[in-house]
Protein backbone atom coordinates (compact mmCIF):
# COMPACT_ATOMS: atom_id res chain seq x y z
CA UNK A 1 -47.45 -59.44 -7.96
CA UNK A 2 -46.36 -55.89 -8.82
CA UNK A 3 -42.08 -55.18 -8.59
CA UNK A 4 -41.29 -52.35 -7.45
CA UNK A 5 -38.96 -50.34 -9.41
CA UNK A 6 -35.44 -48.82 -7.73
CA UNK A 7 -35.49 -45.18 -7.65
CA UNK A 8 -33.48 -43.51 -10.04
CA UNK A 9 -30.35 -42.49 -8.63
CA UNK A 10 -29.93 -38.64 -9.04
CA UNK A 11 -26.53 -38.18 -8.08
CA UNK A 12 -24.18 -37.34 -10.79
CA UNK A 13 -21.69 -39.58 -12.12
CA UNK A 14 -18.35 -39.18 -11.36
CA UNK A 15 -17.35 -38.31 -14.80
CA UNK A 16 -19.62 -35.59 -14.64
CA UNK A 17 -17.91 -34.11 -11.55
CA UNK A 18 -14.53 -34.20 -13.84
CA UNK A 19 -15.80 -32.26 -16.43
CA UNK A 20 -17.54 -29.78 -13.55
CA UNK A 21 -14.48 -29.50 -12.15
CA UNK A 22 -12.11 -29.01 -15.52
CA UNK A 23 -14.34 -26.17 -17.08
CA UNK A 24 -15.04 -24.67 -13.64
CA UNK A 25 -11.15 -23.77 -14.10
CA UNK A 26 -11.74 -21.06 -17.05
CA UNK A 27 -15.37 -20.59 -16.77
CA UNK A 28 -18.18 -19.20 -14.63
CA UNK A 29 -19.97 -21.72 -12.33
CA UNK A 30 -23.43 -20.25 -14.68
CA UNK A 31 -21.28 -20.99 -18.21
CA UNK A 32 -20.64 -24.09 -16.80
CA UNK A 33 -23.88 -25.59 -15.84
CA UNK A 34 -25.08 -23.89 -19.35
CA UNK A 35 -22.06 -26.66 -20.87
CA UNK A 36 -23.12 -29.59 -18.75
CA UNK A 37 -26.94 -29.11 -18.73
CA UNK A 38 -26.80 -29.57 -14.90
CA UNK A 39 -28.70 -27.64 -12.40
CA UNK A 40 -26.48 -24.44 -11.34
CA UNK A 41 -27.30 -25.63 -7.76
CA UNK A 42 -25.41 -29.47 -8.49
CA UNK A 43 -22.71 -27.32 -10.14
CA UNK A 44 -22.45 -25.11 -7.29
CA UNK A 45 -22.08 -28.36 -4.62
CA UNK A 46 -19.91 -30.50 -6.71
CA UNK A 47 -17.35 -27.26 -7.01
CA UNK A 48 -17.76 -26.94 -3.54
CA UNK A 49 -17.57 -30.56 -2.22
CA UNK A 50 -14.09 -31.18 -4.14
CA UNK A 51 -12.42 -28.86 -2.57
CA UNK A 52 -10.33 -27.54 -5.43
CA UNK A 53 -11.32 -24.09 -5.29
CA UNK A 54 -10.25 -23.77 -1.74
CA UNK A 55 -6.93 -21.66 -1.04
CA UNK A 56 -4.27 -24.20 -1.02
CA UNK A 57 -2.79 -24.24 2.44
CA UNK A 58 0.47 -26.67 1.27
CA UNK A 59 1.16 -24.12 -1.15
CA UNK A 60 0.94 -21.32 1.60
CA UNK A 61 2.95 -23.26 4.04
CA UNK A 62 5.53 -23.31 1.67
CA UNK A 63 5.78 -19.65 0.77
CA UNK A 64 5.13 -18.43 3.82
CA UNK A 65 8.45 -16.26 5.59
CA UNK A 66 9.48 -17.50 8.88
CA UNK A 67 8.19 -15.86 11.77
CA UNK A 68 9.84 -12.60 13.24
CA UNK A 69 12.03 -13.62 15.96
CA UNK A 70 14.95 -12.16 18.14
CA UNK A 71 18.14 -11.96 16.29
CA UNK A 72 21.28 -13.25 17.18
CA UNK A 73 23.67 -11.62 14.21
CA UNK A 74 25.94 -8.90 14.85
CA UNK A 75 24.94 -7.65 11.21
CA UNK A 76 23.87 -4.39 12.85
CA UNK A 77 26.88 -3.96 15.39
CA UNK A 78 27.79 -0.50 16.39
CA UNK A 79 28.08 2.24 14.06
CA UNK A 80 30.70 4.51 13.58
CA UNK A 81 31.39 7.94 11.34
CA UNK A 82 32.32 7.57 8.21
CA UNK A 83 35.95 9.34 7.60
CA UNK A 84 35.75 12.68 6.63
CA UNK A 85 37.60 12.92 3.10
CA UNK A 86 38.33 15.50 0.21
CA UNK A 87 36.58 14.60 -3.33
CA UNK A 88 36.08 17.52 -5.35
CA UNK A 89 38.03 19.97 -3.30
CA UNK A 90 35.15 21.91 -2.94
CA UNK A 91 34.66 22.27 1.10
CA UNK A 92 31.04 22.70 1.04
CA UNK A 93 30.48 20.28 -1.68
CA UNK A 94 32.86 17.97 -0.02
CA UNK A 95 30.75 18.42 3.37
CA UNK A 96 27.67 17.45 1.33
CA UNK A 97 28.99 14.04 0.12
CA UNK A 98 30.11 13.57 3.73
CA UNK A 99 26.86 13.91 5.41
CA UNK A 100 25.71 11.66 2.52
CA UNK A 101 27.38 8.96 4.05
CA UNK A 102 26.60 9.70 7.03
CA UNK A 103 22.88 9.48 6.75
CA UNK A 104 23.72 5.71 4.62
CA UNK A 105 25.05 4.61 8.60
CA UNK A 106 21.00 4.43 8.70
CA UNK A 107 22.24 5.58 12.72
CA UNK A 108 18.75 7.51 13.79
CA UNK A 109 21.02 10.53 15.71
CA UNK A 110 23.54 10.50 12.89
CA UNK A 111 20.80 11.06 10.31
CA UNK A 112 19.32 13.65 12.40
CA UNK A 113 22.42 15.70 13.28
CA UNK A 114 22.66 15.45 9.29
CA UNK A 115 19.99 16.84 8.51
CA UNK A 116 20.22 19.45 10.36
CA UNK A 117 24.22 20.10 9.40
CA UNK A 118 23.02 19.96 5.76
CA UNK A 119 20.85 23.73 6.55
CA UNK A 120 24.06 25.50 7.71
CA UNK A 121 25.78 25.18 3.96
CA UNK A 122 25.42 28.60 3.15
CA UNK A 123 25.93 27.58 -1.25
CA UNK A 124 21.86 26.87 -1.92
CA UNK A 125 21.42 23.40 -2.17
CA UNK A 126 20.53 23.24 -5.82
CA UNK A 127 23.83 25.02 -6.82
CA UNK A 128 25.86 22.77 -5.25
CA UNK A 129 24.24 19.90 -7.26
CA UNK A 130 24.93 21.38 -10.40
CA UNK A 131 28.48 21.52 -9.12
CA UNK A 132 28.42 17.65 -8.49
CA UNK A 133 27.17 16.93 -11.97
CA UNK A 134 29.69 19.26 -13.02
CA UNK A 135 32.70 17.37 -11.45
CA UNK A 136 31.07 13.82 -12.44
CA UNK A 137 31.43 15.08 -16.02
CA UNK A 138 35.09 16.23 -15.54
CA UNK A 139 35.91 12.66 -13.98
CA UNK A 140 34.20 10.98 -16.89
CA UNK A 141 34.52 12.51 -19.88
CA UNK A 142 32.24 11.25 -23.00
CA UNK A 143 30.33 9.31 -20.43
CA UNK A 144 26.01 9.96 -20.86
CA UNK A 145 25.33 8.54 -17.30
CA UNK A 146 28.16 11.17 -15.70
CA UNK A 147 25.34 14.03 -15.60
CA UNK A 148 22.33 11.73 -14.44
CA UNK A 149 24.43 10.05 -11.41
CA UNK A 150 23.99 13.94 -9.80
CA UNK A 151 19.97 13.27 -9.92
CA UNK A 152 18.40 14.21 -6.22
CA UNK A 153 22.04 14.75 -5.07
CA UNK A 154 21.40 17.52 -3.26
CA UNK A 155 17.56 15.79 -1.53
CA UNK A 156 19.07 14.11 1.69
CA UNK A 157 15.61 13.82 3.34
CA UNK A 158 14.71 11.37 0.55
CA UNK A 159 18.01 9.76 0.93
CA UNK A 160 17.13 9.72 4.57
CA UNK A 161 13.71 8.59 4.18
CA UNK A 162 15.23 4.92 1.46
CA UNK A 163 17.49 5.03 3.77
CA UNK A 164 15.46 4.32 7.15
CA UNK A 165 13.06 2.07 4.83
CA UNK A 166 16.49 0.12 3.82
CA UNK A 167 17.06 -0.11 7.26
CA UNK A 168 14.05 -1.46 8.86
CA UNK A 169 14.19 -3.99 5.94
CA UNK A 170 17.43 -5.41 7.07
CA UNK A 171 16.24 -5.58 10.66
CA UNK A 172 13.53 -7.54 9.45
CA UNK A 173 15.38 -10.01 7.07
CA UNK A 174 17.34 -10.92 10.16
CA UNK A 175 15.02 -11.01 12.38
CA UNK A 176 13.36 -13.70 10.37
CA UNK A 177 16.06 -15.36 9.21
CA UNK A 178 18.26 -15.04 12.45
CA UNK A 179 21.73 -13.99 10.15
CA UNK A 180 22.73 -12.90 6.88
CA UNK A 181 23.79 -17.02 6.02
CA UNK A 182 19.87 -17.95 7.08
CA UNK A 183 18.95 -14.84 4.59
CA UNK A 184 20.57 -16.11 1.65
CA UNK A 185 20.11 -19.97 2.50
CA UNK A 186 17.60 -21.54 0.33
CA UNK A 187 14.28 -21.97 1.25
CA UNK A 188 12.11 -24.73 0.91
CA UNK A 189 9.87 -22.85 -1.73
CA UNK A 190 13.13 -22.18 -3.60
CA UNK A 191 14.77 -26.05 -3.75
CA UNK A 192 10.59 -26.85 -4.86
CA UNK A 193 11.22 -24.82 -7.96
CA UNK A 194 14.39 -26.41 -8.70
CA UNK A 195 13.46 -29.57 -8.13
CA UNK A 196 10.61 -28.78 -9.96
CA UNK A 197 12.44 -27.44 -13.43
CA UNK A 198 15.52 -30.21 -13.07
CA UNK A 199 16.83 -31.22 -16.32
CA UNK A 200 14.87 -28.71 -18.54
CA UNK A 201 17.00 -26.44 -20.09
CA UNK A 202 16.83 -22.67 -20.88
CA UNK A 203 16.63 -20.89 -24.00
CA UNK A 204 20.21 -19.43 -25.74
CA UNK A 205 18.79 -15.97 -26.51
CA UNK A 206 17.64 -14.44 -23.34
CA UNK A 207 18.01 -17.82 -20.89
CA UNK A 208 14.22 -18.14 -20.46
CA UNK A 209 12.39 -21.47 -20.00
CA UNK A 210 10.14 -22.81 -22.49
CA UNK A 211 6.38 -21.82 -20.92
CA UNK A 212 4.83 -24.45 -22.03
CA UNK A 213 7.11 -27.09 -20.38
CA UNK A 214 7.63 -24.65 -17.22
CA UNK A 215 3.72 -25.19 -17.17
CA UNK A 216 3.84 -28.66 -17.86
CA UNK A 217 6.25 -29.34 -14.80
CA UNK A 218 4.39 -27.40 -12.12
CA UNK A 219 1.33 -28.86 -13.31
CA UNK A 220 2.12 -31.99 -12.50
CA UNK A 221 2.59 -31.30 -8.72
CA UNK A 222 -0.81 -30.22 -8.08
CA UNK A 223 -0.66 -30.52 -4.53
CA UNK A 224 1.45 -26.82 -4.74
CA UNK A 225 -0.52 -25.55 -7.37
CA UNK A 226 -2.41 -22.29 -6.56
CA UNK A 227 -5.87 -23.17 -6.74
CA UNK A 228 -7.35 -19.41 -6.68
CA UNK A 229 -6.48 -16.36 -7.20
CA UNK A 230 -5.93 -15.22 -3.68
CA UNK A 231 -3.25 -18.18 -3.77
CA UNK A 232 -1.51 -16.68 -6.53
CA UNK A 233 -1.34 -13.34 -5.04
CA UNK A 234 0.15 -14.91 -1.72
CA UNK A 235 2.73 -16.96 -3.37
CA UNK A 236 3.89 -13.85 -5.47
CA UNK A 237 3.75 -11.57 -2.53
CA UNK A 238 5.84 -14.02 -0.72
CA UNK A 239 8.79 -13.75 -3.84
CA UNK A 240 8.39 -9.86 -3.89
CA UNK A 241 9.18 -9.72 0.29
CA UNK A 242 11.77 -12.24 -0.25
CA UNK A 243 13.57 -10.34 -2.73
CA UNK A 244 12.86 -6.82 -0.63
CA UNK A 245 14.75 -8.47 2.69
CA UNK A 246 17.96 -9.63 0.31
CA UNK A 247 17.67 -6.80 -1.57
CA UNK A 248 18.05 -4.42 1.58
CA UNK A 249 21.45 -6.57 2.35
CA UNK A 250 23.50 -6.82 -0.76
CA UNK A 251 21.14 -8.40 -3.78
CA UNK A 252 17.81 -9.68 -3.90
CA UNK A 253 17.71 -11.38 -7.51
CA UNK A 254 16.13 -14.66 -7.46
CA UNK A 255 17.00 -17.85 -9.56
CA UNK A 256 16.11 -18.75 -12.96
CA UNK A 257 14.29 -20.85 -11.75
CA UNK A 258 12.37 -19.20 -9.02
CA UNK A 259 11.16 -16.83 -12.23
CA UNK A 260 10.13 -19.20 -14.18
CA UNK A 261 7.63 -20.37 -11.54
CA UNK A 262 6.32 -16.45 -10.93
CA UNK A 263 5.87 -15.88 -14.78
CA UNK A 264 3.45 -19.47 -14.04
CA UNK A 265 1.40 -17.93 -11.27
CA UNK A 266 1.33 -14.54 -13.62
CA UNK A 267 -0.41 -16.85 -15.97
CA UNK A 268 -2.12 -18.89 -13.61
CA UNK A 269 -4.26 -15.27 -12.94
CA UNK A 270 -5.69 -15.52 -16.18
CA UNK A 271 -7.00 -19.20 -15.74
CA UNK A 272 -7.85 -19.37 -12.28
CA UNK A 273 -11.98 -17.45 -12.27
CA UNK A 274 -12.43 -15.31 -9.32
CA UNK A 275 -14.58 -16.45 -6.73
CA UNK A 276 -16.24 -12.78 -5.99
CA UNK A 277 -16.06 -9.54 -7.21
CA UNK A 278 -13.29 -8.75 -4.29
CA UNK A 279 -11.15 -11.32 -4.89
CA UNK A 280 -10.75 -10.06 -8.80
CA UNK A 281 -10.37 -6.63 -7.27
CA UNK A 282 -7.38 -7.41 -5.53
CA UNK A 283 -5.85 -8.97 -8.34
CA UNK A 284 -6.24 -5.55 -10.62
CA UNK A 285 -4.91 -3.51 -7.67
CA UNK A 286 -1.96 -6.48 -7.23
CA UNK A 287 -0.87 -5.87 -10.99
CA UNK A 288 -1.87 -1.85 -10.99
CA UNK A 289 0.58 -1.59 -7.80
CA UNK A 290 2.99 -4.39 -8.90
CA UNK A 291 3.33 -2.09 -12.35
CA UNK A 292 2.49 -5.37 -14.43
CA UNK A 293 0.31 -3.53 -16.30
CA UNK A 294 2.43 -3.73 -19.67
CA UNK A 295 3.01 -6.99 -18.64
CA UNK A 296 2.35 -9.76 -21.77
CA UNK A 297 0.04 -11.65 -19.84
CA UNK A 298 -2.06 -8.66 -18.52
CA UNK A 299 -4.83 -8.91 -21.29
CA UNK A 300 -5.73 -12.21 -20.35
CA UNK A 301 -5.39 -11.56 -16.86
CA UNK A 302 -8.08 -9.01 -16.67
CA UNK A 303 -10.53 -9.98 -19.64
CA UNK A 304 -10.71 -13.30 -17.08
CA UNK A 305 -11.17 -10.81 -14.05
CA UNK A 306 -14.10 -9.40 -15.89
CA UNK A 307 -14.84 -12.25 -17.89
């Protein structure tokens, strides 16, 4: 009597979806199955079936800004005129550095009545500036910085313009954050990378962290680990809007901390392979508009864009 023989079983061992997954990480899903000697196709499914080249929506819940709601603060209470007061004892000069301040109130009519003030001076604009760096100079003598503090002095629709921006910046950062306390509180993305770092300490020279053992610690909590590079960009988007909406208020520096973990993502863009052509596209136009492009890590970052 003839036995019948059990089929082979096709399906690839679980070891081999380990070492799939771990060179999948710095190489192309073709480079890959070339390493393995599977079929691109079995690459293709066991990359796909895992899961771990999916945008991480933990680590997106966590750096994500809460939403923009009605604010309670009286940050933005009324706003008066600032005093009129004598600086250089130059009237028209002294006029200018008034309606300086008065454009700062970020007050929409203010500004506008400013502006429009500003074109009855009858000194040319440009004169009067040179005056300004003149008196700086006087009131500081052997001071370098005394003549550049007089730089676009005299451009009040630019200081308008970073004004207004600085404005609708603050509006927002409380309108997220409901006050200026809920602003500056620390957020759960922020305690993460504290937690994260406890107990490792910083170099003397410049009070960096070692990378190596910054990468070591967020490594190990690879449930927030960005797992492409569109979760990279996020996650450093959400520090650069963080630090805009403090910023606008007083100062938007971030811990040591908090940099130590976006010098890891910075990295993580030169490990992480794009999925298609746009997502390494946005990545080139994050670091061209970012001006990370003398950045240490930017080599790697785009020889793995193009890689």
């Amino acid at each position: 009597m003839q036995t019948m023989t059990p089929a082979a079983n096709t399906k690839p061992p679980v070891a081999d979806h380990q070492k799939v997954l771990a060179l999948r990480r710095g190489n192309s899903l073709a480079a890959v199955a070339r390493q393995t000697g599977l079929p691109l196709g079995t690459v293709k499914a066991i990359c796909s079936r895992s899961g771990a080249f999916r945008d991480n929506q933990a680590l997106r819940s966590l750096c994500s800004l809460p939403p923009v709601q009605q604010s309670s603060s009286s940050a933005l209470a009324q706003i008066t005129l600032p005093p009129q007061v004598e600086v250089t004892g130059d009237p028209e000069l002294d006029a200018l550095l008034w309606l300086r301040e008065v454009i700062k109130t970020g007050n929409p009519a203010f500004i506008a009545n400013a502006l429009e003030a500003v074109k009855r001076i009858k000194t040319p604009i440009d004169v009067l500036e040179r005056k300004y760096t003149q008196h700086l100079v006087a009131q500081n003598p052997g001071s370098l910085m005394a003549a550049f503090q007089s730089i676009g002095f005299a451009d009040l629709e630019a200081l308008a313009r970073s004004t207004n921006e600085k404005l609708a910046l603050r509006h927002e950062g409380l309108a997220r954050f409901g006050n200026v306390e809920g602003l500056f509180a620390e957020t759960p993305a922020e305690r993460f990378c504290i937690d994260a770092l406890k107990g490792v300490h910083r170099k003397r020279d410049f009070g960096d962290y070692d990378a190596s053992t910054v990468d070591a610690r967020f490594n190990s909590r690879a449930d927030l680990l960005p797992q492409t590079l569109d979760d990279c960009l996020f996650e450093l988007r959400y520090w650069d809007d963080l630090y805009r909406l403090r910023e606008a208020d007083s100062c938007g520096d971030h811990e040591p901390e908090v940099n130590a973990r976006e010098d890891f993502v910075l990295r993580s863009l030169a490990r992480i392979r794009p999925r298609t052509k746009a997502e390494a596209v946005s990545v080139f136009r994050y670091l061209a508009e970012s001006e990370f492009m003398d950045r240490k890590e930017t080599e790697s970052i785009l020889l793995n864009l193009i890689g």
